[in-house]
C-alpha atoms as a PDB file:
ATOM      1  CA  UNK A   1     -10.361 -12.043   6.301  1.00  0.00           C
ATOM      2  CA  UNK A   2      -6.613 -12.549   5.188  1.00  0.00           C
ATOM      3  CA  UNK A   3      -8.015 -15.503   2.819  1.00  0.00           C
ATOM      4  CA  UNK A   4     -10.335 -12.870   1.427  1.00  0.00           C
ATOM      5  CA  UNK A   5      -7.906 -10.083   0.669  1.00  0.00           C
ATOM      6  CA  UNK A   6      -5.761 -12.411  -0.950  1.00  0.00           C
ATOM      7  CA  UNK A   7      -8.508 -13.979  -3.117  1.00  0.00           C
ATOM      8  CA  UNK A   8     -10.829 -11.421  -3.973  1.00  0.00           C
ATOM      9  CA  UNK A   9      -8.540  -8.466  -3.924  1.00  0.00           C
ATOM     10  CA  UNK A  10      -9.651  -5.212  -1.728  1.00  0.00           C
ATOM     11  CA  UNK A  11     -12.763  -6.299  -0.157  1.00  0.00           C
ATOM     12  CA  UNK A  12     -14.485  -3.051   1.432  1.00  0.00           C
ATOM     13  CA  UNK A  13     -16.532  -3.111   4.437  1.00  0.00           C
ATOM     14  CA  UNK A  14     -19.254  -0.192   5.011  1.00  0.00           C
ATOM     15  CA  UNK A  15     -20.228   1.120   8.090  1.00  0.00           C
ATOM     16  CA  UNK A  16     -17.645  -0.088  10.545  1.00  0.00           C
ATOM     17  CA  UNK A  17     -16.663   1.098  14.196  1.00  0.00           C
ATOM     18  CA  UNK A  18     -12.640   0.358  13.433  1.00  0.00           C
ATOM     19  CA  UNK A  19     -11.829   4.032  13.266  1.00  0.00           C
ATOM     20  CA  UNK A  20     -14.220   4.735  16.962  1.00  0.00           C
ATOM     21  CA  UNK A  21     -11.369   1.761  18.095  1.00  0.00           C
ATOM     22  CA  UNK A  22      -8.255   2.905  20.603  1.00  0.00           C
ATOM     23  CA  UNK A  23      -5.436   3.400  18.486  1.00  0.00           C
ATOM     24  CA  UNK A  24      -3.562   0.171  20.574  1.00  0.00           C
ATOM     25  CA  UNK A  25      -6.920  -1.779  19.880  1.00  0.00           C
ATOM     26  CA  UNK A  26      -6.913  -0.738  15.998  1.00  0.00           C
ATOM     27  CA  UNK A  27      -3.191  -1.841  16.040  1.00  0.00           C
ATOM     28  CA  UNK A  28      -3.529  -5.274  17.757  1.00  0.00           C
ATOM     29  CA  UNK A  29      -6.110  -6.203  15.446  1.00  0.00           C
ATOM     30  CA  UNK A  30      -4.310  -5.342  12.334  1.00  0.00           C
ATOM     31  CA  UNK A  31      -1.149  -7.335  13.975  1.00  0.00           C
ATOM     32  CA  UNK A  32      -3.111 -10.601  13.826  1.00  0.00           C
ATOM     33  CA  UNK A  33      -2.175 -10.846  10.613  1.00  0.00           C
ATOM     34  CA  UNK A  34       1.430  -9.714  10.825  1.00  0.00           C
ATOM     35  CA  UNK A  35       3.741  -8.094  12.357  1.00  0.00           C
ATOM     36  CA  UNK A  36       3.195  -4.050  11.887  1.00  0.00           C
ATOM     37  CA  UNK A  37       5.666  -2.431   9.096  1.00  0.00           C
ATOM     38  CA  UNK A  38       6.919   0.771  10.231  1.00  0.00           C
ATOM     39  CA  UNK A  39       6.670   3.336   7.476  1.00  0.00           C
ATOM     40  CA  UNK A  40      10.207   5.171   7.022  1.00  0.00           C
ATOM     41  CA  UNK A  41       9.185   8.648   5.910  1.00  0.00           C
ATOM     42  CA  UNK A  42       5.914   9.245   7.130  1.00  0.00           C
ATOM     43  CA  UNK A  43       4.203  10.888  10.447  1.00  0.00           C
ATOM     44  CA  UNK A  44       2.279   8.810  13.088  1.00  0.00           C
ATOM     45  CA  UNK A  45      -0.064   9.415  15.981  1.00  0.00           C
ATOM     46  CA  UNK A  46       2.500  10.592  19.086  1.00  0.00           C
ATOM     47  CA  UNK A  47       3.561   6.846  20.771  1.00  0.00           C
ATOM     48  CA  UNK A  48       2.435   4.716  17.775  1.00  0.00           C
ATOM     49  CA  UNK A  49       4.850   4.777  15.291  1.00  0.00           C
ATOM     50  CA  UNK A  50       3.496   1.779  13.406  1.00  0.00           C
ATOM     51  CA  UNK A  51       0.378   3.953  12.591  1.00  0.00           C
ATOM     52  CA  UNK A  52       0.783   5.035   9.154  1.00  0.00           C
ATOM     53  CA  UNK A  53      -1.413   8.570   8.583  1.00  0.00           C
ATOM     54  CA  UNK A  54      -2.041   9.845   4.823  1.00  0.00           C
ATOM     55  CA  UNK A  55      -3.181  13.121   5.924  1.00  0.00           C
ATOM     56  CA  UNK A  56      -3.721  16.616   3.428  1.00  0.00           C
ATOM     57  CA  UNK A  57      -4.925  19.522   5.507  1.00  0.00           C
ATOM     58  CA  UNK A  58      -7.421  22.515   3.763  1.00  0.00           C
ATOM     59  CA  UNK A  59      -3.991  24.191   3.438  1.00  0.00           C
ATOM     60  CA  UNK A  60      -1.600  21.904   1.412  1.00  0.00           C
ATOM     61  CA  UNK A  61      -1.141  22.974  -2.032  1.00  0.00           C
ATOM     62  CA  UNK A  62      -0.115  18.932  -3.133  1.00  0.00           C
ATOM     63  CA  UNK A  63      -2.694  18.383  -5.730  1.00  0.00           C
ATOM     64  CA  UNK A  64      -2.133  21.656  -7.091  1.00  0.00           C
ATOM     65  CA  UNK A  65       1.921  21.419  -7.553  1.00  0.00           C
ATOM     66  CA  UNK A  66       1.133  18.108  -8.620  1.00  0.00           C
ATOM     67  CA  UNK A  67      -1.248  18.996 -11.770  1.00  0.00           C
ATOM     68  CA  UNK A  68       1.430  21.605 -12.180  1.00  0.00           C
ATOM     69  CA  UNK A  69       3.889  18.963 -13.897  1.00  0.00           C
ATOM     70  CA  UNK A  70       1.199  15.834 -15.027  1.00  0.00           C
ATOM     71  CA  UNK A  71      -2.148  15.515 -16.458  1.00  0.00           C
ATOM     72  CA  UNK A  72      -3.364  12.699 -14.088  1.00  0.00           C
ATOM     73  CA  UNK A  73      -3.087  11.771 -10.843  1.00  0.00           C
ATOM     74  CA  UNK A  74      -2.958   7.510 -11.307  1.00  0.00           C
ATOM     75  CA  UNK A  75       0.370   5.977  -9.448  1.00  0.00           C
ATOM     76  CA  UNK A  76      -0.332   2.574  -9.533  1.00  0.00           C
ATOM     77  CA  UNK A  77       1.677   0.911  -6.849  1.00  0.00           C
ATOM     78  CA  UNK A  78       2.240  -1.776  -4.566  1.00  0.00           C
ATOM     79  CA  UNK A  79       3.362   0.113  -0.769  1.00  0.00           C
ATOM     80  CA  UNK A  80       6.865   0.327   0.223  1.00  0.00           C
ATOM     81  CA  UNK A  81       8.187  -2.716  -1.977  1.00  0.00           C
ATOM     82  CA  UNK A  82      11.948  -1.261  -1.772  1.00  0.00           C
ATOM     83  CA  UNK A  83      11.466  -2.942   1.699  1.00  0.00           C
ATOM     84  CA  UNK A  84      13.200  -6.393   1.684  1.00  0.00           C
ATOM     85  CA  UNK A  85       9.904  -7.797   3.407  1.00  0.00           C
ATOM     86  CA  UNK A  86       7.443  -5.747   2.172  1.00  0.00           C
ATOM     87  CA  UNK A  87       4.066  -5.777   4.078  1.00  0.00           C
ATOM     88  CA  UNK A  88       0.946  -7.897   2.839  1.00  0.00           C
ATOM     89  CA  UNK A  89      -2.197  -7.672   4.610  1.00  0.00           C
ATOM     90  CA  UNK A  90      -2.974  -3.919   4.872  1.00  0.00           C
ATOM     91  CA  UNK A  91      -5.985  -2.062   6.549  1.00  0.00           C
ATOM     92  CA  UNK A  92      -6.947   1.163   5.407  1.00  0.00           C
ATOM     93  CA  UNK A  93      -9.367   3.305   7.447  1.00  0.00           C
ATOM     94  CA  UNK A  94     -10.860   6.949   6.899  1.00  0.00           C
ATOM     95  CA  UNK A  95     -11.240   9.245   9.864  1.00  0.00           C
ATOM     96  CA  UNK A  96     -11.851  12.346   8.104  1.00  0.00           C
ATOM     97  CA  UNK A  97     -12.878  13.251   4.461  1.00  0.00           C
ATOM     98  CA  UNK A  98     -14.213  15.517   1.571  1.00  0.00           C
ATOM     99  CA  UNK A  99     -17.607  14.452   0.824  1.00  0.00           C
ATOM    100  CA  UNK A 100     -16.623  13.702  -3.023  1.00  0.00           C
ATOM    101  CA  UNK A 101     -13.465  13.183  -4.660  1.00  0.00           C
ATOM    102  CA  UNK A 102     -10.443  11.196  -3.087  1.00  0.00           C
ATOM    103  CA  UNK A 103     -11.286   7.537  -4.338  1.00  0.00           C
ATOM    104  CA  UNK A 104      -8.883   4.518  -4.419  1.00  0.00           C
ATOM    105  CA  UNK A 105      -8.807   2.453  -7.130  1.00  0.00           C
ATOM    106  CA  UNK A 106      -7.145  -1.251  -7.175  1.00  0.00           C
ATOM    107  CA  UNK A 107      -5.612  -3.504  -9.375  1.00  0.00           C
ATOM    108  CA  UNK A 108      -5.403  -6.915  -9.310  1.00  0.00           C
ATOM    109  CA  UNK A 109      -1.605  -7.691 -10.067  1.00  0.00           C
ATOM    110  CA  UNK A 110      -2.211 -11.715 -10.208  1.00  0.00           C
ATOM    111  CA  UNK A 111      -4.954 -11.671 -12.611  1.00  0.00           C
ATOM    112  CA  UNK A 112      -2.781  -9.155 -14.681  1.00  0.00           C
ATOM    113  CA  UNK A 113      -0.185 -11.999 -14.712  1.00  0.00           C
ATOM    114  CA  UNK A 114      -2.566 -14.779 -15.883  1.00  0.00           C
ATOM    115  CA  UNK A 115      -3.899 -12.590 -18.850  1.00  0.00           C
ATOM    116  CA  UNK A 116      -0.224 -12.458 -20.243  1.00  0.00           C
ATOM    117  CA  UNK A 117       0.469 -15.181 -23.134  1.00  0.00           C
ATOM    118  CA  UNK A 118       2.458 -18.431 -21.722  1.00  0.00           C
ATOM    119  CA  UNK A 119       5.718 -17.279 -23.534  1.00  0.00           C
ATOM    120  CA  UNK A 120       5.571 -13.644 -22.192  1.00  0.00           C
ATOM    121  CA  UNK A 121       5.118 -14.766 -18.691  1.00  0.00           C
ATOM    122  CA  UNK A 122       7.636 -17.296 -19.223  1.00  0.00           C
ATOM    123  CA  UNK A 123      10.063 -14.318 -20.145  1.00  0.00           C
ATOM    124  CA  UNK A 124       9.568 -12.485 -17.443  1.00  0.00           C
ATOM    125  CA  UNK A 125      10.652 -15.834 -14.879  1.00  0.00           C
ATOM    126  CA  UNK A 126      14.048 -15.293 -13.358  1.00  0.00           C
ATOM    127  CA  UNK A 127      13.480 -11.479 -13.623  1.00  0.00           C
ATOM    128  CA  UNK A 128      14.384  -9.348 -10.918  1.00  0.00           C
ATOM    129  CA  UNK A 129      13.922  -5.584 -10.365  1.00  0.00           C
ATOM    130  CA  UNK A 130      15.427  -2.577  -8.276  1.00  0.00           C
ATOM    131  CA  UNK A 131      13.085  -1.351  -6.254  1.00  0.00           C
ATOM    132  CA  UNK A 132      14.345   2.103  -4.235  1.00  0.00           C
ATOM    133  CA  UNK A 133      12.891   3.970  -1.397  1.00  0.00           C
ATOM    134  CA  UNK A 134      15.716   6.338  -1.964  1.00  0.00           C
ATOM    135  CA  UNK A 135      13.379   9.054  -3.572  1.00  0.00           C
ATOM    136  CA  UNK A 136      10.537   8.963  -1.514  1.00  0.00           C
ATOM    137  CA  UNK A 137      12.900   9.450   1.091  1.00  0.00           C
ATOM    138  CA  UNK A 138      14.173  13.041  -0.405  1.00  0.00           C
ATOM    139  CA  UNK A 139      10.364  14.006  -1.154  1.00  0.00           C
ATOM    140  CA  UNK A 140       9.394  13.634   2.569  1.00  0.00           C
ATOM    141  CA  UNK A 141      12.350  15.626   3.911  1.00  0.00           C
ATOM    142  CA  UNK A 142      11.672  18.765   1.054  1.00  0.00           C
ATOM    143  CA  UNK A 143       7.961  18.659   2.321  1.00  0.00           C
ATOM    144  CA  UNK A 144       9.294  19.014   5.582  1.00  0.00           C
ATOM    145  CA  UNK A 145       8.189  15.440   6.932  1.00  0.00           C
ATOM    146  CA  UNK A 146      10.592  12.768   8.749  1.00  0.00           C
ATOM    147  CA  UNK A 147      12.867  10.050   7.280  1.00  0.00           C
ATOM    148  CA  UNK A 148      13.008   7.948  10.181  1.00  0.00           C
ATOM    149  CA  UNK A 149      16.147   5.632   8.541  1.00  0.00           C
ATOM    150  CA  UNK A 150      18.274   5.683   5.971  1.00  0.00           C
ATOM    151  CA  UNK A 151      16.893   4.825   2.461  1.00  0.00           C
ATOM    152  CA  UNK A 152      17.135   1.754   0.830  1.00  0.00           C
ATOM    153  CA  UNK A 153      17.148  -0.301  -2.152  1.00  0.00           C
ATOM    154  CA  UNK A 154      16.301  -4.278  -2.407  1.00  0.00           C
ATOM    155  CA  UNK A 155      15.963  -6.167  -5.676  1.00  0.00           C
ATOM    156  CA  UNK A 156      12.637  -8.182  -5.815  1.00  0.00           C
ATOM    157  CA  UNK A 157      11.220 -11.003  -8.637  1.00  0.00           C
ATOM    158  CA  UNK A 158       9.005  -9.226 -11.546  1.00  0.00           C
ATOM    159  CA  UNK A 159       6.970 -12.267 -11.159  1.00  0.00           C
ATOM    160  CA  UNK A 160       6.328 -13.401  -7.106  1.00  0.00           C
ATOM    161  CA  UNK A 161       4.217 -16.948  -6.379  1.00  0.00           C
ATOM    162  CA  UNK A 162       1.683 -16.080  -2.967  1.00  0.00           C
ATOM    163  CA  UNK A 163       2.704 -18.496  -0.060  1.00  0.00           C
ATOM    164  CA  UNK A 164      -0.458 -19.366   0.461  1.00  0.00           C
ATOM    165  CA  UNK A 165      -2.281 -19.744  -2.883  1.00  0.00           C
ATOM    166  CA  UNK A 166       0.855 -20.365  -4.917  1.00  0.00           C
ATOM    167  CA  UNK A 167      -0.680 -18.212  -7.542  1.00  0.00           C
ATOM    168  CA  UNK A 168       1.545 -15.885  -9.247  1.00  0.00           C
ATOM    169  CA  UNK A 169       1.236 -12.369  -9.863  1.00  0.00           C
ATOM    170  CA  UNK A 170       3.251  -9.377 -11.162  1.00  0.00           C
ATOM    171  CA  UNK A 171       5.188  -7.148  -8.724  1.00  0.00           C
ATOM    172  CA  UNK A 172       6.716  -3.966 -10.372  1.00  0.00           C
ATOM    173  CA  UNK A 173       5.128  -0.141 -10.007  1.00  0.00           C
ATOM    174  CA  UNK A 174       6.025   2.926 -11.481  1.00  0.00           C
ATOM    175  CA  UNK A 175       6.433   4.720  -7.955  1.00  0.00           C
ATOM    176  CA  UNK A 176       9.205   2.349  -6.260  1.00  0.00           C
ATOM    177  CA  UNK A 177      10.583   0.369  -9.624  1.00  0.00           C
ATOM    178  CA  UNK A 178      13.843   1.737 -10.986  1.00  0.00           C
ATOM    179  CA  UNK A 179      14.948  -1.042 -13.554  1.00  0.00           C
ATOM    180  CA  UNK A 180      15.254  -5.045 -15.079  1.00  0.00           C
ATOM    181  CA  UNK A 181      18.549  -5.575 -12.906  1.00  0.00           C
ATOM    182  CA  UNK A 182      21.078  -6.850 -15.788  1.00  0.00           C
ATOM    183  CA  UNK A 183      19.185  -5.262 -18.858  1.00  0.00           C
ATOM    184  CA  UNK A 184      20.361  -1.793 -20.053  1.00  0.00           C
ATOM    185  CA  UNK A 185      18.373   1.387 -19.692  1.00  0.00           C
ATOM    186  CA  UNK A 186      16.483   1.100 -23.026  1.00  0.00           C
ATOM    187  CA  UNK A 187      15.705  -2.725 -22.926  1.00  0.00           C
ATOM    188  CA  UNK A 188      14.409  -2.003 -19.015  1.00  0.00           C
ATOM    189  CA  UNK A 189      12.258   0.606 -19.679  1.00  0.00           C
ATOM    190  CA  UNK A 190      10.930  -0.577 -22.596  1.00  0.00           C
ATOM    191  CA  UNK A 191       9.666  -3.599 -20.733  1.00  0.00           C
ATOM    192  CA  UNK A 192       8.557  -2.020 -17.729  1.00  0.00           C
ATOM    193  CA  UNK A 193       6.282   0.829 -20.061  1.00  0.00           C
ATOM    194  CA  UNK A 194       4.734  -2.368 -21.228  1.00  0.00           C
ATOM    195  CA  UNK A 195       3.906  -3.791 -17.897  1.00  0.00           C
ATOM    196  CA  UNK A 196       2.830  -0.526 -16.316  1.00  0.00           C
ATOM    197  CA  UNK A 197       0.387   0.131 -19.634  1.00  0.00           C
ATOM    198  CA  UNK A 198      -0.517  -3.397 -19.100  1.00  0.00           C
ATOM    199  CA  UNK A 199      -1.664  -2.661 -15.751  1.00  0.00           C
ATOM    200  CA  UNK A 200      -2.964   0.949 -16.206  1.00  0.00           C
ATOM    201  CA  UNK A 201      -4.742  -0.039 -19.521  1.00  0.00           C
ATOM    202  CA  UNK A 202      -6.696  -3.262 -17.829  1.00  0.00           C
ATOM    203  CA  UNK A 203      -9.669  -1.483 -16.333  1.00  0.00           C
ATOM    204  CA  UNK A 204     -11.380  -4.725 -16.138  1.00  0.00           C
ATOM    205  CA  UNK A 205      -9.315  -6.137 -13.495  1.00  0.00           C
ATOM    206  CA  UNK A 206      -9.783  -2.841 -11.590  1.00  0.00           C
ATOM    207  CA  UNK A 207     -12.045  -1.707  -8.965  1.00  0.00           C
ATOM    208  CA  UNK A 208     -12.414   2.103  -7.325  1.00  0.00           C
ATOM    209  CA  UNK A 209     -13.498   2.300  -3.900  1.00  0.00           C
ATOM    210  CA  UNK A 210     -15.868   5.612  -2.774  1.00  0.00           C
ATOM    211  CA  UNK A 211     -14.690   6.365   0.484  1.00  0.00           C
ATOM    212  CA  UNK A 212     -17.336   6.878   3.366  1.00  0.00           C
ATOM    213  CA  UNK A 213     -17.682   7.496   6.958  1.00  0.00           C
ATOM    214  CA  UNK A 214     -16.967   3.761   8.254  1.00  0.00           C
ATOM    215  CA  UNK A 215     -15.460   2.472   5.419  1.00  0.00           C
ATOM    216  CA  UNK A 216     -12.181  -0.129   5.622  1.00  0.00           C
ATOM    217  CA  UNK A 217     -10.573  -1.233   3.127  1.00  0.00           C
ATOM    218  CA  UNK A 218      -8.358  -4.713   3.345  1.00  0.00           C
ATOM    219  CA  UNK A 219      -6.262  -5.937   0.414  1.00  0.00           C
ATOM    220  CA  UNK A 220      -2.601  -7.508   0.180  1.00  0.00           C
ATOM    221  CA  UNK A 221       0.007  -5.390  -1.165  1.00  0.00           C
ATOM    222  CA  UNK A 222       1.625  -8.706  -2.463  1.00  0.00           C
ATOM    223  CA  UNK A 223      -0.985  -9.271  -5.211  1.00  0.00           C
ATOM    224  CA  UNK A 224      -3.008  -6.144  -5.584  1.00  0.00           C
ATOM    225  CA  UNK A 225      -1.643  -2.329  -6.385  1.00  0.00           C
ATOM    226  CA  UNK A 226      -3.560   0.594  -5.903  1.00  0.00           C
ATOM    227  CA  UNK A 227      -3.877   4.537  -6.990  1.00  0.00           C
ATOM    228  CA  UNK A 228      -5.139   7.409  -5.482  1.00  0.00           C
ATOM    229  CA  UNK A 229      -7.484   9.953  -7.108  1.00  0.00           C
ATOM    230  CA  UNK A 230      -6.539  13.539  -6.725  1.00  0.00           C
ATOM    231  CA  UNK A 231      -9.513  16.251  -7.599  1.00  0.00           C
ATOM    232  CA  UNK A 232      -7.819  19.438  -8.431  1.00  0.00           C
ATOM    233  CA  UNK A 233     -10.992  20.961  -7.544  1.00  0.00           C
ATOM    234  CA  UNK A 234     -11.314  19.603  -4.265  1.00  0.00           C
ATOM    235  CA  UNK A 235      -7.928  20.642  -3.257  1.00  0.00           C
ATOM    236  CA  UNK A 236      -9.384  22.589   0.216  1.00  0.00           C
ATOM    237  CA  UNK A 237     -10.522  19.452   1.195  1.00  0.00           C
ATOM    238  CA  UNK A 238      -9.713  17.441   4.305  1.00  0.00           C
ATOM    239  CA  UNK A 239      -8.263  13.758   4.188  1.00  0.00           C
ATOM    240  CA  UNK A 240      -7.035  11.852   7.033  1.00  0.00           C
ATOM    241  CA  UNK A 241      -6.703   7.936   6.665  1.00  0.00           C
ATOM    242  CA  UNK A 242      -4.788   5.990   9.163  1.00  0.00           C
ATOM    243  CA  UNK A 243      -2.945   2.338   7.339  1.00  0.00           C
ATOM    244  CA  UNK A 244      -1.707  -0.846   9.335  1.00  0.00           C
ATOM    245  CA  UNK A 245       0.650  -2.756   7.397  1.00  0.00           C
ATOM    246  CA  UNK A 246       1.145  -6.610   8.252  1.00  0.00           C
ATOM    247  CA  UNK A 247       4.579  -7.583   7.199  1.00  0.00           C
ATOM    248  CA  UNK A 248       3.855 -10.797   5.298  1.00  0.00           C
ATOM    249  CA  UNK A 249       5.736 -14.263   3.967  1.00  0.00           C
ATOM    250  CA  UNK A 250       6.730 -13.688  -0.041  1.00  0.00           C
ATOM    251  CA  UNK A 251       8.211 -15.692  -2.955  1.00  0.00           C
ATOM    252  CA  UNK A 252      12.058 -15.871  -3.512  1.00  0.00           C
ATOM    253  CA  UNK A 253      11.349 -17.011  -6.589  1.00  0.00           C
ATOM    254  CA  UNK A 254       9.286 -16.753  -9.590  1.00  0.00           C
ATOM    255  CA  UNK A 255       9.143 -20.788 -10.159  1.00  0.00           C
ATOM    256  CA  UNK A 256       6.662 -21.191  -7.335  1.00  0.00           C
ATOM    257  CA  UNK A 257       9.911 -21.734  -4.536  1.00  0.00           C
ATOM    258  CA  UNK A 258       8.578 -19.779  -1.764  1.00  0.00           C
ATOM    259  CA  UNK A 259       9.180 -18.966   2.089  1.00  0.00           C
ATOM    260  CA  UNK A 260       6.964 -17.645   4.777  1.00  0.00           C
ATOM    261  CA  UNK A 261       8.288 -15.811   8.036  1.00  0.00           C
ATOM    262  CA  UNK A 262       4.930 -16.424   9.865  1.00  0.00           C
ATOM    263  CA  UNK A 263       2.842 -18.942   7.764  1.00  0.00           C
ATOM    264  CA  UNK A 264       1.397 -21.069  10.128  1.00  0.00           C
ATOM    265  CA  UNK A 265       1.389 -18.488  12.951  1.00  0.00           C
ATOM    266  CA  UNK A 266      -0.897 -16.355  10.359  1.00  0.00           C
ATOM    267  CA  UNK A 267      -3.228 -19.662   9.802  1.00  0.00           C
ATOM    268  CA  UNK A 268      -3.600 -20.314  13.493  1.00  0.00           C
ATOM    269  CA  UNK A 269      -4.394 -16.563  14.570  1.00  0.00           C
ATOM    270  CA  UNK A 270      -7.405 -17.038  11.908  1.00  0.00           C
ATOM    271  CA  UNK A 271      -8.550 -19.890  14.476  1.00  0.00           C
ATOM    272  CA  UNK A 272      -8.122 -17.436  17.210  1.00  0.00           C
ATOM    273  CA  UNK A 273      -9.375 -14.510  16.149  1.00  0.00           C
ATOM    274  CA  UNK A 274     -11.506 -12.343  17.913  1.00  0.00           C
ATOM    275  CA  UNK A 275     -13.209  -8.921  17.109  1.00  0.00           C
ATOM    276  CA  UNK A 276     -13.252  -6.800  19.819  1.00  0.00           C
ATOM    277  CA  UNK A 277     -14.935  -3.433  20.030  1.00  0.00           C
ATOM    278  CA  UNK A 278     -14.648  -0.389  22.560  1.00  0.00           C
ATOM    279  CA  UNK A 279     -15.552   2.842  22.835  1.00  0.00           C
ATOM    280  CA  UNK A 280     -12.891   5.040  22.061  1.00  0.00           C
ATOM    281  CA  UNK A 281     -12.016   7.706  24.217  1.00  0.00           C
ATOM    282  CA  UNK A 282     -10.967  11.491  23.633  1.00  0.00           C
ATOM    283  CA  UNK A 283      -7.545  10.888  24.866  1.00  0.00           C
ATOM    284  CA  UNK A 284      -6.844   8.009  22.606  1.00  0.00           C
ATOM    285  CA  UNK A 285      -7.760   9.976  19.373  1.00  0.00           C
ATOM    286  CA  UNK A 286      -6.432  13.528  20.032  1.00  0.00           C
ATOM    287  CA  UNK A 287      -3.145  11.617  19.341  1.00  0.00           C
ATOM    288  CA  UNK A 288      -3.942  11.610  15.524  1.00  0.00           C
ATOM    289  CA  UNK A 289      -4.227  15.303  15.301  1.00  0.00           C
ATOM    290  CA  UNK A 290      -1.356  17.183  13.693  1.00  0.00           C
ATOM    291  CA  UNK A 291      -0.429  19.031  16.442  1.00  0.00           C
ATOM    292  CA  UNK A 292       0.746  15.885  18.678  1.00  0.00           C
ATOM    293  CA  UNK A 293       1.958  13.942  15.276  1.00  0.00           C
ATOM    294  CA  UNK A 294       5.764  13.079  15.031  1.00  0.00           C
ATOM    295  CA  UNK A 295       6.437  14.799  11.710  1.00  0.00           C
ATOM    296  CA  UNK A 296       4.325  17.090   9.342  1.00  0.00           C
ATOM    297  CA  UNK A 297       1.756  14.921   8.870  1.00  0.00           C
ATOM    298  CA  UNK A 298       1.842  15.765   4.867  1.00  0.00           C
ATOM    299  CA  UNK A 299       2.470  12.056   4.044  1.00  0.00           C
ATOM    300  CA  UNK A 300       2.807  10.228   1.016  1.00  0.00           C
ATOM    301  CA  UNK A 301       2.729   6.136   0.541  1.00  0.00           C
END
């Protein structure tokens, strides 16, 4: 499954029991592929803080403050890259949802890389950029959620090479990216509005996902980004989605140099792996509603 996130994207599977699963049972098998990244400014199921919830209840106003200031709701964006190990393999599960509306669309990052003339990628080798968690961290404490640490900021290749494919892709988002470290203001942003347009613009390297009842979504935040889709007109509507994020092996550098942190512990759990099922009980998932959830669970990414 890890080799097909990596190489085809987001693959979606319909119809699966994963959300019926024990929240421990969800969490072990999302931890076969990596250790779990603990979200720093986000609610979680009471006892399982490496749950990550993206919750908005019939009564948050979100979508409507948010179309009070933009025209669109696309953030394209890789999650939590101000990390300095930023997760890869990521599961993404619905619990509860509106019947239309609330899509996820992808973007593959690597393939937006290879579709960049040899000189322009060449450019962009040896690049680095800021990546901050420092305002997502201010967000979640004026919306009344949790910052669990202190912010950060880490500084990240524009161009990473995958451990295991050595295929590179581009790794910069308007949510997290703050600048080119070492170019001034103008000269950064200029570049960056030409990735981001790059990326926004290439709707044939995209795919949107229809969430249903069952549906999981697996991709790795290393070479894909994602947005979500927010319906001003389906702002009463209920969305809960619970996300386990592997931390993962990544590039240092942009010239194919790379490191892992669990390589071949990742290739042998493939070898090992087992999919269990279980019937979930009442106790388990009471846990996830927002009355026994460690913060507000209004949660961003």
């Amino acid at each position: 499954m890890h080799v097909l996130a990596y190489s085809r994207g987001q693959p979606a599977f319909r119809d699966q029991d994963f959300a019926d699963l024990p929240i421990q049972e969800a969490q072990d098998f999302a931890e076969y592929f990596g250790p779990s990244h603990i979200h720093p400014a986000s609610g979680a199921p009471k006892g399982f803080p490496k749950v990550h919830l993206v919750h908005r209840s019939a009564a948050d106003t979100t979508a409507k403050d948010y179309f009070e200031e933009r025209t669109n709701s696309i953030t394209w964006h890789s999650d939590v890259t101000y990390e300095q190990q930023p997760p890869g393999t990521t599961f993404l599960y619905i619990l509860d949802g509106p019947s239309a509306g609330g899509d996820t669309c992808f973007v593959n990052q690597a393939e937006a890389y290879r579709r960049l003339s040899p000189a322009f990628q060449e450019r962009l080798h040896g690049l680095k950029a800021v990546h901050s968690a420092h305002e997502q961290a201010q967000n979640a404490l004026a919306r009344g959620s949790i910052v669990r640490r202190d912010p950060v900021a880490n500084t990240h290749p524009v161009v990473r090479t995958h451990p295991a494919t050595g295929e590179k892709a581009l790794f910069v988002n308007q949510q997290f990216v703050r600048r080119i470290a070492g170019y001034k203001k103008e000269e950064s942003d200029a570049l960056l509005r030409f990735l981001y347009d790059h990326i926004a613009y290439s709707q044939d390297i995209q795919a949107r996902v229809k969430w249903a009842p069952g549906t999981v979504i697996v991709w790795d935040n290393r070479v894909t980004a994602h947005s979500k889709l927010i319906l001003l007109s389906l702002g009463t509507s209920l969305t809960f989605l619970s996300r386990h994020s592997g931390l993962a092996g990544w590039s240092a550098q942009a010239s194919g140099a790379s490191y892992t942190t669990r390589g071949s512990a990742i290739r042998d759990s493939f070898r090992r792996m087992i999919v269990s099922t279980a019937e979930a009980t009442e106790r388990d998932w009471q846990a996830l509603s927002p009355d026994n959830a460690e913060a507000s669970a209004k949660t961003g990414d």
